[in-house]
Protein backbone atom coordinates (compact mmCIF):
# COMPACT_ATOMS: atom_id res chain seq x y z
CA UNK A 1 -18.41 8.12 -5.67
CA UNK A 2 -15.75 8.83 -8.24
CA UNK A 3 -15.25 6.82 -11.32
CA UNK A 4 -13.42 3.30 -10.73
CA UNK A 5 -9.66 3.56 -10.71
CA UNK A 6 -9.43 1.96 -13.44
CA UNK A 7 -10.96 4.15 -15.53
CA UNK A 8 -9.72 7.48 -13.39
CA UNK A 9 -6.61 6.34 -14.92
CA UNK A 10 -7.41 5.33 -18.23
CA UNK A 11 -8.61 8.16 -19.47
CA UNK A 12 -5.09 9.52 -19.20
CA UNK A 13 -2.74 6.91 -19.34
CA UNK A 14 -0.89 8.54 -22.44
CA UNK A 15 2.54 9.75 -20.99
CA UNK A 16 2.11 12.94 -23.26
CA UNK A 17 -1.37 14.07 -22.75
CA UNK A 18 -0.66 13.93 -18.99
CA UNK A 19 2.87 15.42 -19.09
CA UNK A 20 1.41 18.34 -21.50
CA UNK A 21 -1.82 19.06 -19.29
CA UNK A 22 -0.24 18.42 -15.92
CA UNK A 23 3.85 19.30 -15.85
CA UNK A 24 3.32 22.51 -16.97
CA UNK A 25 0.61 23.96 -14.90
CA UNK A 26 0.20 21.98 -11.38
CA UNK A 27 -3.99 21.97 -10.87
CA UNK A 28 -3.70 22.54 -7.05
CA UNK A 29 -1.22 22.81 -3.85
CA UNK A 30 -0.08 19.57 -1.55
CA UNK A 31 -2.25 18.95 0.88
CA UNK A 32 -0.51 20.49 4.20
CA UNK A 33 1.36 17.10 5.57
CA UNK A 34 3.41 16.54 9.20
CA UNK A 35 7.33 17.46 8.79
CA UNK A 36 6.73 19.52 5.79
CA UNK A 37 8.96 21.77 7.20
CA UNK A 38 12.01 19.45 9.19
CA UNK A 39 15.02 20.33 8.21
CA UNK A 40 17.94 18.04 8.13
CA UNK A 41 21.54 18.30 8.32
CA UNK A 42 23.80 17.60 5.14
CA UNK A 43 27.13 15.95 5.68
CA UNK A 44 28.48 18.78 3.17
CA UNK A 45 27.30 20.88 5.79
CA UNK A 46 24.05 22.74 6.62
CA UNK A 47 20.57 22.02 6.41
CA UNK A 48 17.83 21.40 3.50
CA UNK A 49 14.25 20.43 3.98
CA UNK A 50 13.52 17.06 3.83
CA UNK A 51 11.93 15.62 0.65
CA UNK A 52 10.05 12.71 1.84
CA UNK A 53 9.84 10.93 -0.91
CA UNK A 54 9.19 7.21 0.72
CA UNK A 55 5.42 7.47 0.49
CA UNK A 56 4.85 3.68 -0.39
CA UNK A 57 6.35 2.63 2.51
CA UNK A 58 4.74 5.16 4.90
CA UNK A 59 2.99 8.26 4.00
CA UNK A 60 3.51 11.44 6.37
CA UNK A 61 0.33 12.20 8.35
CA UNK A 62 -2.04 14.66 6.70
CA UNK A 63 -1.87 17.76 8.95
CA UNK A 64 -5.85 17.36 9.16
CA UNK A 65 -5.86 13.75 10.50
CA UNK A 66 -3.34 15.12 13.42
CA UNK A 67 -6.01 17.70 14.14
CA UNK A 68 -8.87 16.05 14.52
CA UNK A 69 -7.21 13.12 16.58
CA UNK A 70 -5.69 15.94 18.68
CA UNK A 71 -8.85 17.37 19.04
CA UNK A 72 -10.43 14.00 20.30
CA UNK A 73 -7.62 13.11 22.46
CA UNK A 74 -9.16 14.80 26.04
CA UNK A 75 -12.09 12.45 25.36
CA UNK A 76 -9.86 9.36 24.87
CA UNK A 77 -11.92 6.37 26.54
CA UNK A 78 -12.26 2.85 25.81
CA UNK A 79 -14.68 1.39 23.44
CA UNK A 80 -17.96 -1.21 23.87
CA UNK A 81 -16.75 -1.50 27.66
CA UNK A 82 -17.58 1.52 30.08
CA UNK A 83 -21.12 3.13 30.92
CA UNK A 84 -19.39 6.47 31.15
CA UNK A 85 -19.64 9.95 29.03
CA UNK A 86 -16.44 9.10 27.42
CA UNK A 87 -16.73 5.84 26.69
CA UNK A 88 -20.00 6.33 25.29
CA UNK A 89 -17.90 8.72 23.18
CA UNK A 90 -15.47 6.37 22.03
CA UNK A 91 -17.92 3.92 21.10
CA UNK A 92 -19.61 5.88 18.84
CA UNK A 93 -16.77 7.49 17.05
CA UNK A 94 -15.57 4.25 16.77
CA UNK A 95 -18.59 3.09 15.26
CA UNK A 96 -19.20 5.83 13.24
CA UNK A 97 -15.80 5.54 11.81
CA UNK A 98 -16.45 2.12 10.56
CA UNK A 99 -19.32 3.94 8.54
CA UNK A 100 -16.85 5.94 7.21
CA UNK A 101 -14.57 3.75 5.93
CA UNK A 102 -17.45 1.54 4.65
CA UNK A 103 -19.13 4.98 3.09
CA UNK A 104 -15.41 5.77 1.46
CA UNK A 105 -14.73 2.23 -0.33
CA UNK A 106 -18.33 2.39 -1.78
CA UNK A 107 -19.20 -0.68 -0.25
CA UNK A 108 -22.27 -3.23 -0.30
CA UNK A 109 -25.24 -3.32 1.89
CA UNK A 110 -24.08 -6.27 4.30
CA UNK A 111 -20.25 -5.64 3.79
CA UNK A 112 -18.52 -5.94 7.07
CA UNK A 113 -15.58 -3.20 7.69
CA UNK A 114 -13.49 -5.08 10.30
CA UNK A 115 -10.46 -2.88 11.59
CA UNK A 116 -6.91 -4.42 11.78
CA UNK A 117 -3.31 -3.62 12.30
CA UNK A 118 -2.43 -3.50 8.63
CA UNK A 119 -2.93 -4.77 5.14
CA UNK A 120 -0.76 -7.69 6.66
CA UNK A 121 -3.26 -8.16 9.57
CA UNK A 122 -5.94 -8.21 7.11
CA UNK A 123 -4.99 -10.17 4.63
CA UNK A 124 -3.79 -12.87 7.18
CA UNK A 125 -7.26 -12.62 8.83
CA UNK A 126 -8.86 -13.09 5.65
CA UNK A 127 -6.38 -16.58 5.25
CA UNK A 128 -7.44 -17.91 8.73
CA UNK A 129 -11.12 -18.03 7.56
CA UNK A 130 -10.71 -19.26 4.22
CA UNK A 131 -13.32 -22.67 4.29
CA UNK A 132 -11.63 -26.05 4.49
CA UNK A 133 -10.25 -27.04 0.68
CA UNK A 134 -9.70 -23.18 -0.77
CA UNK A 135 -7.74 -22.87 -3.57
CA UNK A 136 -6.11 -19.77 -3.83
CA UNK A 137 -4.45 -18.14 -6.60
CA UNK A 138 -2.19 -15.53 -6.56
CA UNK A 139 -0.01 -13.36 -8.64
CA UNK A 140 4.01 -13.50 -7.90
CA UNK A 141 4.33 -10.03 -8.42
CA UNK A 142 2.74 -9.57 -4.82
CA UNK A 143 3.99 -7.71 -2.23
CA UNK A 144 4.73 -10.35 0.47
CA UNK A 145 1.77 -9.05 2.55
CA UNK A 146 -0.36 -10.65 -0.23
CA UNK A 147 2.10 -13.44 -1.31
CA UNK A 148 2.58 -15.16 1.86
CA UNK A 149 -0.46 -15.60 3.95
CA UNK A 150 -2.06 -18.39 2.30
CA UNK A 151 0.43 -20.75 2.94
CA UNK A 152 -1.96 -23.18 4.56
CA UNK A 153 -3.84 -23.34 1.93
CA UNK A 154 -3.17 -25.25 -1.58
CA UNK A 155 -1.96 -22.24 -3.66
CA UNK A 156 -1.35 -21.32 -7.25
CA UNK A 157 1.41 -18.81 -7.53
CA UNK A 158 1.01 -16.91 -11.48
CA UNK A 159 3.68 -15.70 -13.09
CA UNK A 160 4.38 -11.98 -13.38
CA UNK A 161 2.54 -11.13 -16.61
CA UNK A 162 3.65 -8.14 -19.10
CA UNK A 163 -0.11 -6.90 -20.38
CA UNK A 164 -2.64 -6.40 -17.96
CA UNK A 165 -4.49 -8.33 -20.93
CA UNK A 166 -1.76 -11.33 -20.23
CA UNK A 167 -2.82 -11.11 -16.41
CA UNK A 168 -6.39 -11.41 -17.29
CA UNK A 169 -5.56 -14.59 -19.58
CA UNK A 170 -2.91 -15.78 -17.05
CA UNK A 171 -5.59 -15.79 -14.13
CA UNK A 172 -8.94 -17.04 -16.72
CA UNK A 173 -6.43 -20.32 -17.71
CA UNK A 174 -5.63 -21.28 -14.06
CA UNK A 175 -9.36 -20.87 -12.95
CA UNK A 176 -10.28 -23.24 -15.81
CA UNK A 177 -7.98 -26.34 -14.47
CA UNK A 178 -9.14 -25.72 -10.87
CA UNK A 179 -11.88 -27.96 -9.03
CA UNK A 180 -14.69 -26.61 -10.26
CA UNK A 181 -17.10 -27.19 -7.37
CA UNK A 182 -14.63 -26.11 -4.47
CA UNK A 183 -14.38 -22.48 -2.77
CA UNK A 184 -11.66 -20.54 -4.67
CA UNK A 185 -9.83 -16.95 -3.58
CA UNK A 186 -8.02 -14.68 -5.91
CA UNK A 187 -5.50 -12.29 -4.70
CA UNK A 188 -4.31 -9.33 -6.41
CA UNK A 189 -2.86 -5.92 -5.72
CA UNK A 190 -4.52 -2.79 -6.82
CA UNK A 191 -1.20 -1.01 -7.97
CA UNK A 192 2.22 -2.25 -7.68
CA UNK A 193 4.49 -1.45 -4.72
CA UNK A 194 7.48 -1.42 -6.80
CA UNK A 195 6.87 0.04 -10.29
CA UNK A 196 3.40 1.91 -9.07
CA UNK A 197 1.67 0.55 -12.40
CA UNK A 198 -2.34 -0.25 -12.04
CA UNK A 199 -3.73 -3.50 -12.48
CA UNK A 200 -6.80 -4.45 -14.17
CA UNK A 201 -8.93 -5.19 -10.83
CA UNK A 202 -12.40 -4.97 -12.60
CA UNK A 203 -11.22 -7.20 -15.41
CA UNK A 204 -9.65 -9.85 -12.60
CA UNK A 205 -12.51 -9.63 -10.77
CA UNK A 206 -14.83 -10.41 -13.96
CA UNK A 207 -12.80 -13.80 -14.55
CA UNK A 208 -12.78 -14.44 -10.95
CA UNK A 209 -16.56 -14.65 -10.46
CA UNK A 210 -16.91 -16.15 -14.03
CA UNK A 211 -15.15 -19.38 -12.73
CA UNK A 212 -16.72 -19.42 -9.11
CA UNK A 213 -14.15 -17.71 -7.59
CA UNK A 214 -13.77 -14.83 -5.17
CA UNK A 215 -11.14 -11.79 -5.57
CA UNK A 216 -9.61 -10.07 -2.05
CA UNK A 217 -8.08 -6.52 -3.43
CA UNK A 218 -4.47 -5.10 -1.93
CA UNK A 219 -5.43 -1.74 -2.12
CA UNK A 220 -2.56 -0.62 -0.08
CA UNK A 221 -1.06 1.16 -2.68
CA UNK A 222 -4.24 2.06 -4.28
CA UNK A 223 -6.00 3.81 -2.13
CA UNK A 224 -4.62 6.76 -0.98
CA UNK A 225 -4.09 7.98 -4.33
CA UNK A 226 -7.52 6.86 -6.42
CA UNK A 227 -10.86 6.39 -4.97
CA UNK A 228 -11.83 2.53 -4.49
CA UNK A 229 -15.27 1.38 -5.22
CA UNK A 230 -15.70 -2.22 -3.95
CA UNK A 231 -19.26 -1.96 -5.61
CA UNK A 232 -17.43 -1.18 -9.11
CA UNK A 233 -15.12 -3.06 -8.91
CA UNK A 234 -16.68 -5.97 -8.04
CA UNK A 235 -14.28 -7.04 -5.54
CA UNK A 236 -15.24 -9.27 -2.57
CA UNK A 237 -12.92 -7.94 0.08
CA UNK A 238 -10.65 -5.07 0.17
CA UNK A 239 -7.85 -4.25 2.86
CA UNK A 240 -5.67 -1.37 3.17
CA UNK A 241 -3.38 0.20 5.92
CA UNK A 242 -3.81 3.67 7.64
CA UNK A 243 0.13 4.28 7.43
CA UNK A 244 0.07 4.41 3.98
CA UNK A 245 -3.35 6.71 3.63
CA UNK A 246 -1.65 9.43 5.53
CA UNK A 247 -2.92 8.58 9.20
CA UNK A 248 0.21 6.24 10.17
CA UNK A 249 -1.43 5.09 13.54
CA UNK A 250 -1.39 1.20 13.54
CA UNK A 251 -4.58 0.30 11.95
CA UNK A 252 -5.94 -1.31 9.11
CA UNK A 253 -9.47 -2.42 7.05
CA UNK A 254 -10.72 -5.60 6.08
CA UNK A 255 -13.68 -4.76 4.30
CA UNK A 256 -16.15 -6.93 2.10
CA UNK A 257 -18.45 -9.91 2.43
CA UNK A 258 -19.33 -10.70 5.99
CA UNK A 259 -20.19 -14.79 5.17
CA UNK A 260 -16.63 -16.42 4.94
CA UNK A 261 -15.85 -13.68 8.55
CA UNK A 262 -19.05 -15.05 10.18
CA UNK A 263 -18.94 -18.70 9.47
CA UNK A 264 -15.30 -19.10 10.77
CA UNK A 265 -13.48 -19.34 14.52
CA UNK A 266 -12.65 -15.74 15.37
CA UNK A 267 -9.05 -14.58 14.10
CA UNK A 268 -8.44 -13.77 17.97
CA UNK A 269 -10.19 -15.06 20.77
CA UNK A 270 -10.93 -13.41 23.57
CA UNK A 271 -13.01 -10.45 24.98
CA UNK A 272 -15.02 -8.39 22.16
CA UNK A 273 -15.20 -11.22 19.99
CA UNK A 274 -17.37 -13.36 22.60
CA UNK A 275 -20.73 -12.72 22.97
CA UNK A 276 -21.75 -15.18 25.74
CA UNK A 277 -19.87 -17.84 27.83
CA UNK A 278 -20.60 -20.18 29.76
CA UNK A 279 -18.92 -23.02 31.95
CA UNK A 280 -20.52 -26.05 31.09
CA UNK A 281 -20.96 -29.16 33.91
CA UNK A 282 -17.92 -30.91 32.55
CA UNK A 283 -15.65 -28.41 33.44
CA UNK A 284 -15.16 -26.79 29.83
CA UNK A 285 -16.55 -23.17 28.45
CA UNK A 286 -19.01 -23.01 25.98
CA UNK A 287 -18.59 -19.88 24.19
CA UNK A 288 -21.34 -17.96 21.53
CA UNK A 289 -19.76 -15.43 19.08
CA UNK A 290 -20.52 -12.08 17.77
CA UNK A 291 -21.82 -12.12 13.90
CA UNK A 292 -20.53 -8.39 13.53
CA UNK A 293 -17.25 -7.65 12.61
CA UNK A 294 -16.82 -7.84 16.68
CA UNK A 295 -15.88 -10.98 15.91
CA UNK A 296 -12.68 -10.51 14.63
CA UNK A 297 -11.58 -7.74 16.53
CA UNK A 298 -10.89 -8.99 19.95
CA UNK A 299 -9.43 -6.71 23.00
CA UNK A 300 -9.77 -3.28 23.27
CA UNK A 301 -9.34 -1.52 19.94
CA UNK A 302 -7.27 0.52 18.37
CA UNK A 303 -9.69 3.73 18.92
CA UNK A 304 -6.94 6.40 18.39
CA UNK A 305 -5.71 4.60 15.34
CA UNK A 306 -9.21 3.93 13.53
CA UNK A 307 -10.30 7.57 13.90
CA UNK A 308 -7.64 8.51 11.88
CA UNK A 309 -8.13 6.53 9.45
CA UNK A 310 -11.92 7.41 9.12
CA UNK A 311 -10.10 11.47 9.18
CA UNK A 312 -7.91 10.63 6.18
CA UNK A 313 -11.30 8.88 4.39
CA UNK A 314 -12.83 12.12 4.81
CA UNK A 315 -10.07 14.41 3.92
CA UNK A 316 -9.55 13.17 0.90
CA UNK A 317 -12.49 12.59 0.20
CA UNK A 318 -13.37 16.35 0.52
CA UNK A 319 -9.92 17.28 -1.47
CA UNK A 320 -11.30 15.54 -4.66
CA UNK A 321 -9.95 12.91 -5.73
CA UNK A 322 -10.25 14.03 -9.57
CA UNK A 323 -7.76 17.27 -8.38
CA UNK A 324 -5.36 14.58 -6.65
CA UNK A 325 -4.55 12.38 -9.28
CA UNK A 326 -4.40 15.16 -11.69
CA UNK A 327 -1.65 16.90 -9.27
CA UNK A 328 -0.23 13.52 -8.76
CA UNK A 329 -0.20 12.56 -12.13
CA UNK A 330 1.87 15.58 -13.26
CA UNK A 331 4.19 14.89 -10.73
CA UNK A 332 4.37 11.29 -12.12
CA UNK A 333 5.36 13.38 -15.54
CA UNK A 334 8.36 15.17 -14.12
CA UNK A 335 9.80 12.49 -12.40
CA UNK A 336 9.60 10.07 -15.76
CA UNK A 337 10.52 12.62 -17.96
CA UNK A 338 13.61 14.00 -15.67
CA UNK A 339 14.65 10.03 -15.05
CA UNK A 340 14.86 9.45 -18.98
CA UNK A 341 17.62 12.16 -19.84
CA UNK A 342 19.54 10.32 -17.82
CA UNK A 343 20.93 7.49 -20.22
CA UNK A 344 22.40 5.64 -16.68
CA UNK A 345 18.98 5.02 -15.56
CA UNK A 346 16.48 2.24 -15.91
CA UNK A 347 12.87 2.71 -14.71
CA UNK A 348 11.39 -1.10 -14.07
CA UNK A 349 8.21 -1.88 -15.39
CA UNK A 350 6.22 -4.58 -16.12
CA UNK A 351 3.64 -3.27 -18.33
CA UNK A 352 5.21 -0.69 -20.31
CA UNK A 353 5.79 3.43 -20.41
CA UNK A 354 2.28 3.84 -21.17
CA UNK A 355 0.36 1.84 -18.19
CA UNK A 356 -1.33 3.88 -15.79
CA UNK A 357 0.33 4.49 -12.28
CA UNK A 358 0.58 6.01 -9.39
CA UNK A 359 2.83 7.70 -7.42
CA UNK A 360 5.56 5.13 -7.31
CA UNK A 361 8.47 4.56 -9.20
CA UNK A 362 11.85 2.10 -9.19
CA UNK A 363 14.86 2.17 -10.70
CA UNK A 364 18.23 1.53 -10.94
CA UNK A 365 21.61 3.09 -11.91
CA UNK A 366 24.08 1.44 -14.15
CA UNK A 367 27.54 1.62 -12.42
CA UNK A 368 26.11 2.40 -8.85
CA UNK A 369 25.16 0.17 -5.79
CA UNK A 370 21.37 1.19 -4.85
CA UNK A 371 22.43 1.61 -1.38
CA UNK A 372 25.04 3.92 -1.95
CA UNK A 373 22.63 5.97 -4.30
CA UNK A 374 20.13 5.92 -2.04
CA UNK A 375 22.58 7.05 0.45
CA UNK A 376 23.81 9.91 -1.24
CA UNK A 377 20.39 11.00 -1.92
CA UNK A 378 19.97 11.30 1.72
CA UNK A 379 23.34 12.46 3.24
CA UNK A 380 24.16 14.89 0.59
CA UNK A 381 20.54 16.54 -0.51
CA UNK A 382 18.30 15.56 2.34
CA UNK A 383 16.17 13.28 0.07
CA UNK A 384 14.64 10.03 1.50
CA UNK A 385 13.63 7.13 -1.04
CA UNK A 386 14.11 3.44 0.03
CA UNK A 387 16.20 0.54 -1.40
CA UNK A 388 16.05 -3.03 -1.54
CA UNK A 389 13.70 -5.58 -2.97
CA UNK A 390 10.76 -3.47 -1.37
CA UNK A 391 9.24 -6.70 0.39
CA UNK A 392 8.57 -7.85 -3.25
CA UNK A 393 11.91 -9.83 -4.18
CA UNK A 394 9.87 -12.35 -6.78
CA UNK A 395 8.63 -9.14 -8.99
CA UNK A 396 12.11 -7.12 -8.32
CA UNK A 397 14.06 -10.38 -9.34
CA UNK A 398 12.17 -10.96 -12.17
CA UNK A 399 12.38 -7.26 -13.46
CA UNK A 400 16.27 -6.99 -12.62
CA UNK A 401 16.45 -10.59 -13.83
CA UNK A 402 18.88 -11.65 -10.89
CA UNK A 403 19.35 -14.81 -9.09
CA UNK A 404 18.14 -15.29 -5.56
CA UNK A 405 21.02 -16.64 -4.31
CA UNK A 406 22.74 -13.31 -5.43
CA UNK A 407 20.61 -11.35 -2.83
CA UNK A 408 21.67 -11.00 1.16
CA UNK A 409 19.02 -11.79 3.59
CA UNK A 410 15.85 -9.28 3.10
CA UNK A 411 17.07 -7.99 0.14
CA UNK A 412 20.49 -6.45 2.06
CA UNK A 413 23.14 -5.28 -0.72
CA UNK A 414 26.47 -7.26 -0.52
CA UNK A 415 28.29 -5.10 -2.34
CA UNK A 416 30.43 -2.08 -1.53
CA UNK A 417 29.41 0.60 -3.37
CA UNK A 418 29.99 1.24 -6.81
CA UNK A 419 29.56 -2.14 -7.39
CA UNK A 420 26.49 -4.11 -9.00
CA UNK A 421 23.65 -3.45 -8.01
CA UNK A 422 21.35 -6.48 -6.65
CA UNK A 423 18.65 -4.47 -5.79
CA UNK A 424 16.76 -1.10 -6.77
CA UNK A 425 15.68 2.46 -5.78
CA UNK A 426 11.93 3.62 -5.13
CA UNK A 427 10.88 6.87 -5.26
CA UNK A 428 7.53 7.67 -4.21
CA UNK A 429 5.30 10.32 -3.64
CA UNK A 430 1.64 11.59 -3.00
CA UNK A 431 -0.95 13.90 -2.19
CA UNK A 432 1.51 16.04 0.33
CA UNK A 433 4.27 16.23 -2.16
CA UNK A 434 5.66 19.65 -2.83
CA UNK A 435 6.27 20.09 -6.75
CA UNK A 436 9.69 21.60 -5.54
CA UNK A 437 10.81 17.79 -3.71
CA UNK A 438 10.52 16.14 -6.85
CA UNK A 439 12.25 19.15 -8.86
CA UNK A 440 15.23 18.10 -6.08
CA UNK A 441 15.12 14.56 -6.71
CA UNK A 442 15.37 14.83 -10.56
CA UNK A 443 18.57 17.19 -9.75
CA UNK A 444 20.39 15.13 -7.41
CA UNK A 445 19.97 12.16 -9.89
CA UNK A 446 21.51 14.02 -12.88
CA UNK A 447 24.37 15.31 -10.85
CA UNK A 448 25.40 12.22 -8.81
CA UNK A 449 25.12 10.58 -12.22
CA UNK A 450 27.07 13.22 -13.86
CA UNK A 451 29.90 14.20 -11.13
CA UNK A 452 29.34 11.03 -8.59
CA UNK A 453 29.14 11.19 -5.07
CA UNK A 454 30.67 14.21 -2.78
CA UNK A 455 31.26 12.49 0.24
CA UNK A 456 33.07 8.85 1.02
CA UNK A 457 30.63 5.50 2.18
CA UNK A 458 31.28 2.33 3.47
CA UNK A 459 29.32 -0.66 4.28
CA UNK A 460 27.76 -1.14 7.37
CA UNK A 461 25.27 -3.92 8.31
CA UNK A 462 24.36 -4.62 4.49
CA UNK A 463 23.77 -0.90 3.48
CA UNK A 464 25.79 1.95 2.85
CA UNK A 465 26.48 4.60 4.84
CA UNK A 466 28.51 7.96 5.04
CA UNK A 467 31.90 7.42 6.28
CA UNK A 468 32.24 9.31 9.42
């Protein structure tokens, strides 16, 4: 296993070392991606290749992960039910991808990988089997998939710290005035959704387990651009989502201790999870359990969707992650450096120009709606970023210091454009990123900056749009 993200990053978290090594001479090519070549049309007219540059949301599927699923597809059969060839076939590729998965987050002998539809899934199966009287504590710079699932439970919501040595205090201070003697969670995000900076997991987890407490990772974000080491780390649990590590299927991981999984009612009930049952005299069922991660993965499984997720594990796995975020990094480099000539433009951060990061940055654009920006990028250079509060709105109120009550419903701009801005811009980008999409980006911002928009927009729903 690679070293710990953490340190991965570390060792070249100064902005000039990287932008010196990597900007100028790219280490290796993208990794070939679906709709690398899609053209789109312009409503300036004709077509440009679209820059997908909305990785954080969902990344495009790696072109190896459609393979092999395509190549698997003629033996398509369902899983733990049927005696036949190609069940027996799904079953153990379905198995053996859980191996996968467990072999590619470094995990503990006795971890549990349970698959899910999501980090949301997981994370909200990891709430319903918190014991009775958990305290949970949790960061409000959280994406909501993190943020909100505990709300049956008595939670601590920290404020957004501005060191990763202020999160490590902020968390150590709130442990101390907790119950000592009662079961405690800590949730935290591997690296920011919105401003792509890395937090200090190890360290978090180190505080967590020095007051008692256990530490669930959000390594949505993380993952599919720096290897994960659950052992390293020292995390308890770990989820992550398959859209987001470039095999957008519908699945998700839960992965980590199997104790808090086993001693709990299953998340779903029904076949898969049950082991035996029984009607007893009085009418009732009596039901016995599975103690395997069967237990929380009632119905027929996702087969198609957890394959490719054990396919990305592996292809990335084989690409090196060490070339990756090198490549990645540098890519980082020109988008930072291109976004600062622009005096118009503010890059949000929480932790300052020098924290390490991935692939993912916001911003916003002083005199310009983010919509209409946003909408621009599209319509007029066949770029796609995303807008909004990035299911986030806490950390991207706090960094654009606005008011709630100043923000339509899910983040939705309510002005027209040109206006103030309530919200930001995301641009994000990974492992099938073409040097030559970013290059674009950087362009489009310095001339809709410089010469504004081409084409006319009005708002429609909450967001801009071109004007027909």
């Amino acid at each position: 296993m690679s070293a710990s993200p953490v340190a991965t990053v570390t060792a070249t978290s100064s902005s000039a070392a990287v932008c010196a090594a990597g900007c100028a001479e790219p280490c290796c090519a993208p990794l070939p991606v679906l709709g690398r070549d899609v053209a789109v049309p312009l409503v300036t007219g004709g077509e440009v290749t679209y820059a997908a540059l909305d990785y954080a949301a969902s990344a495009p599927a790696l072109q190896r992960v459609w393979d092999d699923v395509a190549a698997y597809a003629p033996y398509y059969g369902s899983v733990h039910r049927g005696a036949g060839y190609l069940s027996q076939l799904s079953t153990d590729l379905f198995e053996n991808s859980r191996v996968t998965v467990h072999e590619f987050l470094d995990c503990r002998e006795g971890d549990q990988v349970v698959f899910t539809r999501s980090t949301t899934d997981s994370l909200n199966l990891l709430a319903a089997v918190l014991p009775a009287d958990c305290q949970v504590f949790v960061f409000e710079t959280e994406h909501h998939a993190s943020l909100l699932p505990w709300r049956d439970a008595e939670v601590t919501y920290l404020n957004a710290p501005r060191t990763p040595a202020q999160a490590v205090e902020t968390l150590e201070r709130a442990l101390a005035d907790r119950d000592p003697y009662g079961p405690a969670l800590v949730c935290v995000t591997g690296a920011s959704n919105v401003t792509g900076e890395i937090w200090p997991v190890a360290e978090l987890a180190a505080a967590a387990h020095a007051h008692g407490a256990r530490i669930v990772l959000d390594a949505a974000q993380l993952a599919p651009h720096h290897p994960v080491s659950v052992r390293e780390l020292d995390v308890d649990w770990v989820a992550f989502s398959g859209h987001k590590l470039y095999a957008p299927f519908g699945s998700g991981v839960l992965a980590g201790r199997a104790d808090w999984l086993q001693e709990a009612e299953p998340y779903l009930a029904g076949g898969g999870a049950s082991k035996k049952v029984a009607r007893r005299a009085d009418g009732g069922v009596d039901v016995e359990w599975h103690t395997t991660a069967a237990r929380h993965e009632a119905g027929s499984p996702n087969v198609i969707g957890v394959y490719s997720i054990a396919a990305a594990c592996k292809a990335l796995t084989e690409a090196g992650f060490d070339s990756l975020v090198r490549r990645e990094q540098a890519l980082v480099c020109t988008v930072r450096e291109g976004l600062a000539e622009v005096p118009a433009v503010k890059v949000l951060s929480l932790f300052g120009d020098d924290a390490p990061r991935v692939g993912v940055i916001s911003f916003v654009v002083e005199g310009w709606n983010s919509s209409h920006f946003a909408a621009a990028l599209s319509a007029e250079y066949g770029i796609g970023v995303r807008d909004g509060l990035f299911c986030a709105h806490p950390l991207v109120r706090t960094l654009l210091g606005s008011d709630p009550e100043e923000v339509g419903e899910c983040g939705a701009p309510e002005a027209e454009p040109g206006e103030r801005s309530l919200n930001a811009i995301r641009v994000s980008f990974g492992a099938g990123t073409p040097d030559e999409h970013v290059e674009r980006f950087v362009g489009a911002v310095r001339e809709l900056v410089a010469n504004g928009a081409q084409w006319n927009y009005r708002t429609e729903g909450g967001r801009c749009v071109p004007a027909v």
